[in-house]
N, C-alpha and C. Protein backbone atom coordinates (compact mmCIF):
# COMPACT_ATOMS: atom_id res chain seq x y z
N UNK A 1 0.86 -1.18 0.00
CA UNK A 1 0.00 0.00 0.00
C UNK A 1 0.90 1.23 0.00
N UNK A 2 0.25 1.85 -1.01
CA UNK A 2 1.60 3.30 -1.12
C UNK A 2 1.32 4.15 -0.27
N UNK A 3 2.21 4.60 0.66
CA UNK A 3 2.25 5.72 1.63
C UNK A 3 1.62 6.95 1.18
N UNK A 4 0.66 7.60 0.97
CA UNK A 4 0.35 9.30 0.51
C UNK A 4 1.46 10.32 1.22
N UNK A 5 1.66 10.34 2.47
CA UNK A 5 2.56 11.48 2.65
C UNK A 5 3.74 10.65 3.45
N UNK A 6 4.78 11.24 3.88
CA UNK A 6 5.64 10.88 5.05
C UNK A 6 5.30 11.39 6.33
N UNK A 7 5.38 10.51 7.20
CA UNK A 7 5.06 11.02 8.61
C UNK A 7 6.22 11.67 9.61
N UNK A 8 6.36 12.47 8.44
CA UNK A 8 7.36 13.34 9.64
C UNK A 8 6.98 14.91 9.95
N UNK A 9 7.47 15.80 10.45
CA UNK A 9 7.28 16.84 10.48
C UNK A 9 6.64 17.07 11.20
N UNK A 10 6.18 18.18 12.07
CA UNK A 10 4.79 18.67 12.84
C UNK A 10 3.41 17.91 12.43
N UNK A 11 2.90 16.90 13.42
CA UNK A 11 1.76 16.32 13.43
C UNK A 11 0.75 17.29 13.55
N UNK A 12 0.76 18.70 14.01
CA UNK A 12 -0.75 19.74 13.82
C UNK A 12 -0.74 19.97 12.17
N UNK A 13 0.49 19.62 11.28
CA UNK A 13 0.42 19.98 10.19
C UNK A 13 -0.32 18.94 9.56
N UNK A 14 0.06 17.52 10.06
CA UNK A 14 -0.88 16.33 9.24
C UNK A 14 -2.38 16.83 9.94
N UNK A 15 -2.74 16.58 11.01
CA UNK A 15 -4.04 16.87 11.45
C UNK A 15 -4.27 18.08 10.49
N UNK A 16 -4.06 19.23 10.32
CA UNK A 16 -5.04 20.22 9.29
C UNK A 16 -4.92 19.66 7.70
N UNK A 17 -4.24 18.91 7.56
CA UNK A 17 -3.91 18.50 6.02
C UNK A 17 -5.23 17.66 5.65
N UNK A 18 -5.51 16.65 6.68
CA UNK A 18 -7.04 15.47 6.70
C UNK A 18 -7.77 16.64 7.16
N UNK A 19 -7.93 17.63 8.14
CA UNK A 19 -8.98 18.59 8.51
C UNK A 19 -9.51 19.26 7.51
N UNK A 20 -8.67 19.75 6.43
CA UNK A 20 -9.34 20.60 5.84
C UNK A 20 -9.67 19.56 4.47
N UNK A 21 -8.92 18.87 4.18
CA UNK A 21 -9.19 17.62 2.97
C UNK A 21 -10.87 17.18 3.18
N UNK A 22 -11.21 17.23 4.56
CA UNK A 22 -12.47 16.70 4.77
C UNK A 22 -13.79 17.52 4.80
N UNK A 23 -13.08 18.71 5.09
CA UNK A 23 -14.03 20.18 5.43
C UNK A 23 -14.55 20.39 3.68
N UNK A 24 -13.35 19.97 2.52
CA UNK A 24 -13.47 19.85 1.43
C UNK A 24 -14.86 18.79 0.64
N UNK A 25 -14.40 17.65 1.57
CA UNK A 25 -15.44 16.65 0.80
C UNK A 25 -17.02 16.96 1.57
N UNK A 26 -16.77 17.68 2.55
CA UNK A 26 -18.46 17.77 3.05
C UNK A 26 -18.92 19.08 2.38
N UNK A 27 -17.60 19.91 2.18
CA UNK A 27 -18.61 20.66 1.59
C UNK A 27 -19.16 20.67 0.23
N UNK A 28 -18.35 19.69 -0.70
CA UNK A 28 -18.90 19.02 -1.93
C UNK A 28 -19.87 17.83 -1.96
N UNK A 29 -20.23 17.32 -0.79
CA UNK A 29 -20.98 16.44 -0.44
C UNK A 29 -22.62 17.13 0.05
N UNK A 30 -22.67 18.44 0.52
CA UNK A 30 -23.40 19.72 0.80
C UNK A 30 -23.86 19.64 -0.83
N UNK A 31 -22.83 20.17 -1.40
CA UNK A 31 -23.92 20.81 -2.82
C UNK A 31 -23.96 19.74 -3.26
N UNK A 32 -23.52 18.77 -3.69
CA UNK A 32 -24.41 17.52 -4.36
C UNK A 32 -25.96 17.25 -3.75
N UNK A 33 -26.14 17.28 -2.22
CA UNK A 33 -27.23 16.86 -1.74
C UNK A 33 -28.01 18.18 -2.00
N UNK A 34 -27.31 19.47 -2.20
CA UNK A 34 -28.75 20.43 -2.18
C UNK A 34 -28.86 20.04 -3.34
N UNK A 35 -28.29 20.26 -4.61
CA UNK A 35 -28.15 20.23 -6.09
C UNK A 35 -29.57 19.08 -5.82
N UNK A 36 -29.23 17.90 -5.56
CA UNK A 36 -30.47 16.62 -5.85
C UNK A 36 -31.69 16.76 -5.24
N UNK A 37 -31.39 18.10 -3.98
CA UNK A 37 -32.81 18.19 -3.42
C UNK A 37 -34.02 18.96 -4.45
N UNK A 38 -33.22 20.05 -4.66
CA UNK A 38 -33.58 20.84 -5.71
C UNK A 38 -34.46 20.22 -6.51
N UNK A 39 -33.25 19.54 -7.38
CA UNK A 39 -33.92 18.92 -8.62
C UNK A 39 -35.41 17.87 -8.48
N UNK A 40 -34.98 16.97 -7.29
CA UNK A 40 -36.19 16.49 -6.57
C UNK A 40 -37.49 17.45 -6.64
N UNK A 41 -37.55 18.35 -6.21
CA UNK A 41 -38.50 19.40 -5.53
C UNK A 41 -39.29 19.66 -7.00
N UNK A 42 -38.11 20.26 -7.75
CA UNK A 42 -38.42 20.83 -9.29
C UNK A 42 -39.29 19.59 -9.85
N UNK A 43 -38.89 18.60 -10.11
CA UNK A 43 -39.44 17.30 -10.80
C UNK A 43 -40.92 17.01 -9.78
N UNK A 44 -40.77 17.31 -8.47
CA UNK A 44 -42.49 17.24 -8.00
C UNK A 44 -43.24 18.46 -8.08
N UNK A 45 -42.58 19.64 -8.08
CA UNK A 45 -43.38 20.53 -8.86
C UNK A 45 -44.29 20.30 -9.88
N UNK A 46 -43.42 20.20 -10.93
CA UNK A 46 -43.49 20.13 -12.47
C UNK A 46 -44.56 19.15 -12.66
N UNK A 47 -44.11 17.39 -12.14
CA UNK A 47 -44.86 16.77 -12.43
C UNK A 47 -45.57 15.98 -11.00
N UNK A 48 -46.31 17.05 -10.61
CA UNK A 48 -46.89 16.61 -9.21
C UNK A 48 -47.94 15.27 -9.38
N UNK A 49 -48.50 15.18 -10.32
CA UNK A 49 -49.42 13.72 -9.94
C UNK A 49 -48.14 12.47 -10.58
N UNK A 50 -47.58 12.24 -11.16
CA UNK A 50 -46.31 11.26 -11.29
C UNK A 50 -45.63 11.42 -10.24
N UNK A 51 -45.02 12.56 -9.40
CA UNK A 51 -44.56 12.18 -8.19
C UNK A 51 -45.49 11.75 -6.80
N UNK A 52 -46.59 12.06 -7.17
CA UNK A 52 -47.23 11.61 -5.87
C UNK A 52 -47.79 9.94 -5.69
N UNK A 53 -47.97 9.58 -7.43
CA UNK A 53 -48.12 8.31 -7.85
C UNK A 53 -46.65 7.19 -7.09
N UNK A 54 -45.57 7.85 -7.65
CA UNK A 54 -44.35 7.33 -7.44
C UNK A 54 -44.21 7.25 -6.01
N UNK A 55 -44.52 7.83 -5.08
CA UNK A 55 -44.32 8.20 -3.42
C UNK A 55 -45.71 7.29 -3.06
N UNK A 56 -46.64 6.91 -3.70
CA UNK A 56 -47.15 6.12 -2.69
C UNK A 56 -47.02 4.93 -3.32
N UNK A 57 -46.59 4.42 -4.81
CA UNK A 57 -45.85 3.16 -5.23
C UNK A 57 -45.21 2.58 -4.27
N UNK A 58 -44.29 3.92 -3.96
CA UNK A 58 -43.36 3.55 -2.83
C UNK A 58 -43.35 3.02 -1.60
N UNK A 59 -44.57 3.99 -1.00
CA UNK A 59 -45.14 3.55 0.49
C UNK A 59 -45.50 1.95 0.23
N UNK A 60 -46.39 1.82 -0.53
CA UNK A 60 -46.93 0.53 -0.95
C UNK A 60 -46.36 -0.99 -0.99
N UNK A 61 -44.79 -0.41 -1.43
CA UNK A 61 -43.84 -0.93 -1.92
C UNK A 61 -43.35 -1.52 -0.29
N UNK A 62 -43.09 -0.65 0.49
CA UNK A 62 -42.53 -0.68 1.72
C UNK A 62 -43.63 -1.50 2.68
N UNK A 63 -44.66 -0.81 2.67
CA UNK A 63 -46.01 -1.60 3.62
C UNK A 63 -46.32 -3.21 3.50
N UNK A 64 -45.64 -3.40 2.37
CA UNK A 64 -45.66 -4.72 1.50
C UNK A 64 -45.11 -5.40 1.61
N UNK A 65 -43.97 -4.95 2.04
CA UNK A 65 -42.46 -5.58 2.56
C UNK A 65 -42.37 -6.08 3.78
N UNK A 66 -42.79 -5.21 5.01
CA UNK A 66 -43.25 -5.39 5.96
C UNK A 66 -44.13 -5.93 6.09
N UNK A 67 -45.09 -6.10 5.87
CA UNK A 67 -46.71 -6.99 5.81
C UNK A 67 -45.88 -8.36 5.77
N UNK A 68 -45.28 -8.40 5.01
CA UNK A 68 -44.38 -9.91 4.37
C UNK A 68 -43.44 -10.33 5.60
N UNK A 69 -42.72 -9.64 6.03
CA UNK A 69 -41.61 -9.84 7.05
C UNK A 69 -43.01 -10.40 8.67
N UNK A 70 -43.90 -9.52 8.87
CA UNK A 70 -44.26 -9.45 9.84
C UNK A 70 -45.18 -11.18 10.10
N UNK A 71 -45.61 -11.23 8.86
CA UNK A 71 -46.75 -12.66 8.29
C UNK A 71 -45.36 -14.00 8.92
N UNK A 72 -44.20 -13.48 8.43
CA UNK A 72 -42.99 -14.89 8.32
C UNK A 72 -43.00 -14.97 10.23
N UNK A 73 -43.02 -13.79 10.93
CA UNK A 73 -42.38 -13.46 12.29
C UNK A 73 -43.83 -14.20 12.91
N UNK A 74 -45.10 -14.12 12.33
CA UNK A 74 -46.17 -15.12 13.38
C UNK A 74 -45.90 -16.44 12.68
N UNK A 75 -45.70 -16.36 11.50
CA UNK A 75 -45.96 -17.80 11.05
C UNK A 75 -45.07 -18.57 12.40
N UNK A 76 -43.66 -18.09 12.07
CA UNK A 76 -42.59 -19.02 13.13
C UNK A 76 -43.28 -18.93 14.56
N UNK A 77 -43.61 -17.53 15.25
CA UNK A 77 -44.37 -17.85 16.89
C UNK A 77 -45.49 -18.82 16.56
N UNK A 78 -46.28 -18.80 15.75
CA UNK A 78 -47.06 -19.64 15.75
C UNK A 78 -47.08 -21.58 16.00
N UNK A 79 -45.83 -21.09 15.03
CA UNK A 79 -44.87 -22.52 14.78
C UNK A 79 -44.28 -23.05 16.38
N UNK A 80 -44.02 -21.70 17.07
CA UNK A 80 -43.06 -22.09 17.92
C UNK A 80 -44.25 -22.29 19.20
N UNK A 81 -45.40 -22.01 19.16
CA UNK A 81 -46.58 -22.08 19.97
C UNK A 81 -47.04 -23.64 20.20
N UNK A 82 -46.95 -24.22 18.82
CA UNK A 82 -47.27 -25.43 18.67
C UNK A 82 -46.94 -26.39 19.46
N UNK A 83 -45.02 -25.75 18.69
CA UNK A 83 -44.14 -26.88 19.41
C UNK A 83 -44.23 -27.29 21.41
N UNK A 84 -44.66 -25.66 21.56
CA UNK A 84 -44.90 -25.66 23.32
C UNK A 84 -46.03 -26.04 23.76
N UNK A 85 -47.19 -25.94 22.87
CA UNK A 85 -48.07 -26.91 23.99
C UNK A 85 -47.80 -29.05 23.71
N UNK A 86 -47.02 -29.41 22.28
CA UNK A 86 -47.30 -30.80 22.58
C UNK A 86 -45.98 -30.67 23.54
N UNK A 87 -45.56 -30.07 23.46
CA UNK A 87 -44.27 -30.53 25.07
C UNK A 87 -45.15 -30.57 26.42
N UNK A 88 -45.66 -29.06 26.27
CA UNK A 88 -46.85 -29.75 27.76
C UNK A 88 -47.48 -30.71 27.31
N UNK A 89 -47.99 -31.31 26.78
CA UNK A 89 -48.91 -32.04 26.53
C UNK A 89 -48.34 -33.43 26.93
N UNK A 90 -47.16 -33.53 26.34
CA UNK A 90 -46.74 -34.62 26.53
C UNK A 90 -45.95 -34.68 28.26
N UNK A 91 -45.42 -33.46 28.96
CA UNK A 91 -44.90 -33.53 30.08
C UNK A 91 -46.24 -33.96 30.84
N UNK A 92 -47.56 -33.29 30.82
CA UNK A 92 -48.40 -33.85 31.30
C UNK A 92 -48.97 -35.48 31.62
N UNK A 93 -48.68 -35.73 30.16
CA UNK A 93 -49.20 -37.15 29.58
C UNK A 93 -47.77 -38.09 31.21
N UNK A 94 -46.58 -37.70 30.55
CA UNK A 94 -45.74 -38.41 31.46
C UNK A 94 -45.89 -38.51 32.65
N UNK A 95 -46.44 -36.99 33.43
CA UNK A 95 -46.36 -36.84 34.61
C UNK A 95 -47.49 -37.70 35.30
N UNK A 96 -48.95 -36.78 34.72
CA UNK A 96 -49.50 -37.52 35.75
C UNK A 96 -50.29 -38.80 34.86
N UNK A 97 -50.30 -39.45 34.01
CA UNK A 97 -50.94 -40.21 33.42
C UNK A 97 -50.23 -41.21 33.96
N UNK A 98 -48.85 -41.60 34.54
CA UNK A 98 -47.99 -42.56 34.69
C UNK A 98 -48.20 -42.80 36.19
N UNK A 99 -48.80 -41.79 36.90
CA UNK A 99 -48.92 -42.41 38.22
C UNK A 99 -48.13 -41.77 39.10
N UNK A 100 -47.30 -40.35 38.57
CA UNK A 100 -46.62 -40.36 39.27
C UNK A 100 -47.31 -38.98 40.32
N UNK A 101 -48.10 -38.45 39.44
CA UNK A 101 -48.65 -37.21 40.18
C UNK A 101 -50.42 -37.25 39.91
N UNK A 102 -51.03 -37.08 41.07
CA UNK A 102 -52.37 -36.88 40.67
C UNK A 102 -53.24 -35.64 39.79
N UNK A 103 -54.28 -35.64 38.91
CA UNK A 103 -54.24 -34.19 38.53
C UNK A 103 -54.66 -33.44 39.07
N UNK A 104 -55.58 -34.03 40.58
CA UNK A 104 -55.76 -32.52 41.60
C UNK A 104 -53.99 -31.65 41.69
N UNK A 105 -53.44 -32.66 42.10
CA UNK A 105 -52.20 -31.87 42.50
C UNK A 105 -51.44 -31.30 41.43
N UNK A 106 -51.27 -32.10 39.90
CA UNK A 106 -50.66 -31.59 38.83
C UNK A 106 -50.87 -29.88 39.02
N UNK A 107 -52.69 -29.74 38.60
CA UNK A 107 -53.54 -28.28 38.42
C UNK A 107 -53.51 -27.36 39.91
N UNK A 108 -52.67 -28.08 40.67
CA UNK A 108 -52.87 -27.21 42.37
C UNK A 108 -51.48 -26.17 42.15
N UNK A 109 -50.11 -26.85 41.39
CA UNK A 109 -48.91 -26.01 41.50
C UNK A 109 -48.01 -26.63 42.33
């Protein structure tokens, strides 16, 4: 990996060298984002029912996504609901069906 500078000399000089290198990219990173806000704004101006079409495509798009994620997250509790009552079911079956506990006392605690 090629070195960019040498590390010698006064380190307040490297610190302002990245300080201002960076003060550079935000502030070109500034007008790119106003520049696109702009143009954004202009394009829903201009063509306000295509952008409002497009923005709730979008919502739609997203609500949809989620709807989907949320359906997978019961399916599995559901799944995982199952699996917990035949375990009681069956700890029951063992416990007191075998003699070892009565079910007054199983249902007493």
């Amino acid at each position: 990996m090629p070195v960019l500078f040498p590390l010698i000399g006064n380190p307040l000089d490297h610190f302002l060298f990245f300080f201002r290198k960076s003060l550079f990219r935000q502030d070109f990173l500034e007008q790119v984002v106003l520049h696109e806000f702009n143009r954004l704004a202009g394009f829903a101006e201009e063509y306000e029912d295509d952008f409002v079409k497009a923005i709730i495509g979008h919502s739609m798009k997203t609500a949809e996504s989620d709807r989907g994620i949320k359906q997978r997250e019961l399916d599995n509790l559901l799944k995982l609901d199952n699996e917990l009552d035949k375990l009681f079911e069956w700890l029951y079956e063992d416990i007191c069906c075998k003699g070892r506990l009565s079910k007054p006392s199983y249902y007493s605690g």
